[in-house]
C-alpha atoms as a PDB file:
ATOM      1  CA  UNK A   1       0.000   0.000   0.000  1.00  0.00           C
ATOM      2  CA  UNK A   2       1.353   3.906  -0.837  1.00  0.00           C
ATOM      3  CA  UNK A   3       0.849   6.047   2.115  1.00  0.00           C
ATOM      4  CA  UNK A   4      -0.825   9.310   0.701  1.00  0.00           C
ATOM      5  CA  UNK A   5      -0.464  13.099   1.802  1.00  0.00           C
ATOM      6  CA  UNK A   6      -3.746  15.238   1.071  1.00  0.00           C
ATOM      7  CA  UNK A   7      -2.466  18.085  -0.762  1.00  0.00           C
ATOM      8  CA  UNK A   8      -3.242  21.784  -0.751  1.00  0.00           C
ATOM      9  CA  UNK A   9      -5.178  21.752  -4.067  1.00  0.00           C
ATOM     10  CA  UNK A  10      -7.265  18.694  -3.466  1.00  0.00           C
ATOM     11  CA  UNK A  11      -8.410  20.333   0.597  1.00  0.00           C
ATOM     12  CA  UNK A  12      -9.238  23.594  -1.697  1.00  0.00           C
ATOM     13  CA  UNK A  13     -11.718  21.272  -3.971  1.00  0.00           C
ATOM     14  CA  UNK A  14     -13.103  19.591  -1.143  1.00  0.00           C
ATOM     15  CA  UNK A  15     -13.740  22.949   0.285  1.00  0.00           C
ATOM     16  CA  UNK A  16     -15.734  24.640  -2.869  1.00  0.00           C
ATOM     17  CA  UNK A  17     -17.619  21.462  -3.998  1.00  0.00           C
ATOM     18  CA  UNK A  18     -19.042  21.567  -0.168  1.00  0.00           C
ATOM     19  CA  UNK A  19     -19.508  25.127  -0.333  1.00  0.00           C
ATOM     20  CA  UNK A  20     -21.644  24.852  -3.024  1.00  0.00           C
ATOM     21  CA  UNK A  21     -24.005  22.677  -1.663  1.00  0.00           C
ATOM     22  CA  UNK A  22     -24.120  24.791   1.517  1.00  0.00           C
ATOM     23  CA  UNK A  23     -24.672  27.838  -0.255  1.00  0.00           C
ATOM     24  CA  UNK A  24     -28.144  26.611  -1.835  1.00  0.00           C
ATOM     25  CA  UNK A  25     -28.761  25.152   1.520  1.00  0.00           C
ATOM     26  CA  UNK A  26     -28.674  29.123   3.205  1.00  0.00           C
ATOM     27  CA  UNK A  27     -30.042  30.611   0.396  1.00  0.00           C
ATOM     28  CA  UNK A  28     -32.766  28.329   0.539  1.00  0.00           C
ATOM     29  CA  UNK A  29     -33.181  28.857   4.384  1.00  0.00           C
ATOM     30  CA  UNK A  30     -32.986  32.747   4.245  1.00  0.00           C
ATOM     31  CA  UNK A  31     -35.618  32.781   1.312  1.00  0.00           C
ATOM     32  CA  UNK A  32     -38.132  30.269   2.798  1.00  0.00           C
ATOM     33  CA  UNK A  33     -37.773  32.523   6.193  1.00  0.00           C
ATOM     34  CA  UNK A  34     -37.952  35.600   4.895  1.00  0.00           C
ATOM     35  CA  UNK A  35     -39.183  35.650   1.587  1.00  0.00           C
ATOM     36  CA  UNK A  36     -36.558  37.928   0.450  1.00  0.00           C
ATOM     37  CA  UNK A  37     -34.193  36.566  -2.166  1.00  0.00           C
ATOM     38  CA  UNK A  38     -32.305  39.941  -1.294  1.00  0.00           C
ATOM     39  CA  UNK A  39     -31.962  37.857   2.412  1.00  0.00           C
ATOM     40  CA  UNK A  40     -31.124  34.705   0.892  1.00  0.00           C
ATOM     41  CA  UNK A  41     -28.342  36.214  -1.014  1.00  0.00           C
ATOM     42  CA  UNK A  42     -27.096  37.852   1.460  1.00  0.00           C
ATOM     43  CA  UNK A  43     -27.481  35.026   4.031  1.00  0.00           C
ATOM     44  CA  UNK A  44     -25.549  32.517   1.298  1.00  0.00           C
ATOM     45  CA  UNK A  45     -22.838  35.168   1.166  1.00  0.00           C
ATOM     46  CA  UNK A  46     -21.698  35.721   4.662  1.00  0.00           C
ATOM     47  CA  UNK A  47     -21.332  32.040   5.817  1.00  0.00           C
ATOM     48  CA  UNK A  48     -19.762  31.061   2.573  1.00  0.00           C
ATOM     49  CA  UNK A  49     -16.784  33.410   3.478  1.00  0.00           C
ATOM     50  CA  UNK A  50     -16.608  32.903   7.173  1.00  0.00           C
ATOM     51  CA  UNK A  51     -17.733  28.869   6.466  1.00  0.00           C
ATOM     52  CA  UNK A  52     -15.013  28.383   3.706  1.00  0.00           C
ATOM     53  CA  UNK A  53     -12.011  29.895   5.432  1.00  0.00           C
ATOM     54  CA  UNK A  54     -12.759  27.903   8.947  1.00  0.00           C
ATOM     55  CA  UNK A  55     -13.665  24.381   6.979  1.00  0.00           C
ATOM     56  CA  UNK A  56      -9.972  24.900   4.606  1.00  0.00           C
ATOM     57  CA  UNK A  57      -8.338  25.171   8.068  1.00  0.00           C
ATOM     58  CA  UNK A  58     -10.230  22.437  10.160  1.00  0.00           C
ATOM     59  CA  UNK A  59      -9.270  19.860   7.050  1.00  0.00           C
ATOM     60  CA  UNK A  60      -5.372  21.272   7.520  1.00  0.00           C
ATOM     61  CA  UNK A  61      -5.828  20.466  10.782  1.00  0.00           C
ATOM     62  CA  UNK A  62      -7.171  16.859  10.754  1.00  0.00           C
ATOM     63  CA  UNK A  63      -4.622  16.374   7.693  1.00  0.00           C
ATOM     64  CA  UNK A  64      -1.451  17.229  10.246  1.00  0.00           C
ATOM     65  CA  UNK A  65      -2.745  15.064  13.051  1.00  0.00           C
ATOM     66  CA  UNK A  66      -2.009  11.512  13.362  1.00  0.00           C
ATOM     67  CA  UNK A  67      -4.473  10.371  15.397  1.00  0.00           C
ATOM     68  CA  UNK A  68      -6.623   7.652  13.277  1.00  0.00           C
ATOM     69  CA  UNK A  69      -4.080   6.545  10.946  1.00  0.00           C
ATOM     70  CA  UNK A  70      -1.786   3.587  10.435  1.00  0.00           C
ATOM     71  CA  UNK A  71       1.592   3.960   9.020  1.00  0.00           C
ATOM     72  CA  UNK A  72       2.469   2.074   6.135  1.00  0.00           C
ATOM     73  CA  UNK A  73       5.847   0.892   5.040  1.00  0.00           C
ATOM     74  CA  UNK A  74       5.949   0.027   1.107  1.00  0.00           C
ATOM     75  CA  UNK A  75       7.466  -3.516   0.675  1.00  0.00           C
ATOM     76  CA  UNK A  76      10.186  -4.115  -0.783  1.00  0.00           C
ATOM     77  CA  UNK A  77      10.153  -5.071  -4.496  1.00  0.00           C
END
């Protein structure tokens, strides 16, 4: 088995295919509460910035810790 380093680019994917669901998910919510696609908008906005910046660094995080995983030596060919 290859032991395998997340890198930067594939977190940053991980991050905006997430965000996009999210972002329907608060537009959604602001809109059906509020009526207001002006809200929604808005709403979708705000906690895609603040959501996006804390999720890139909570996956940096988990990526750097070694809690959960096994180390694995390659054998020998």
């Amino acid at each position: 088995m290859n032991k395998y380093i997340e890198k930067i680019p594939r977190s940053f994917a991980k991050v905006l295919s997430w965000r996009i669901i999210i972002i329907g998910q608060y537009f959604a919510i602001g809109y059906y509460t509020t009526g207001s696609v002006a809200f929604g908008a808005g709403l979708a906005g705000a906690t895609t910035v603040i959501n996006s910046c804390l999720y890139f660094f909570h996956e940096r995080a988990w990526n750097r810790a070694g809690w959960g995983k096994d180390a694995v030596t390659p054998a020998a060919e």
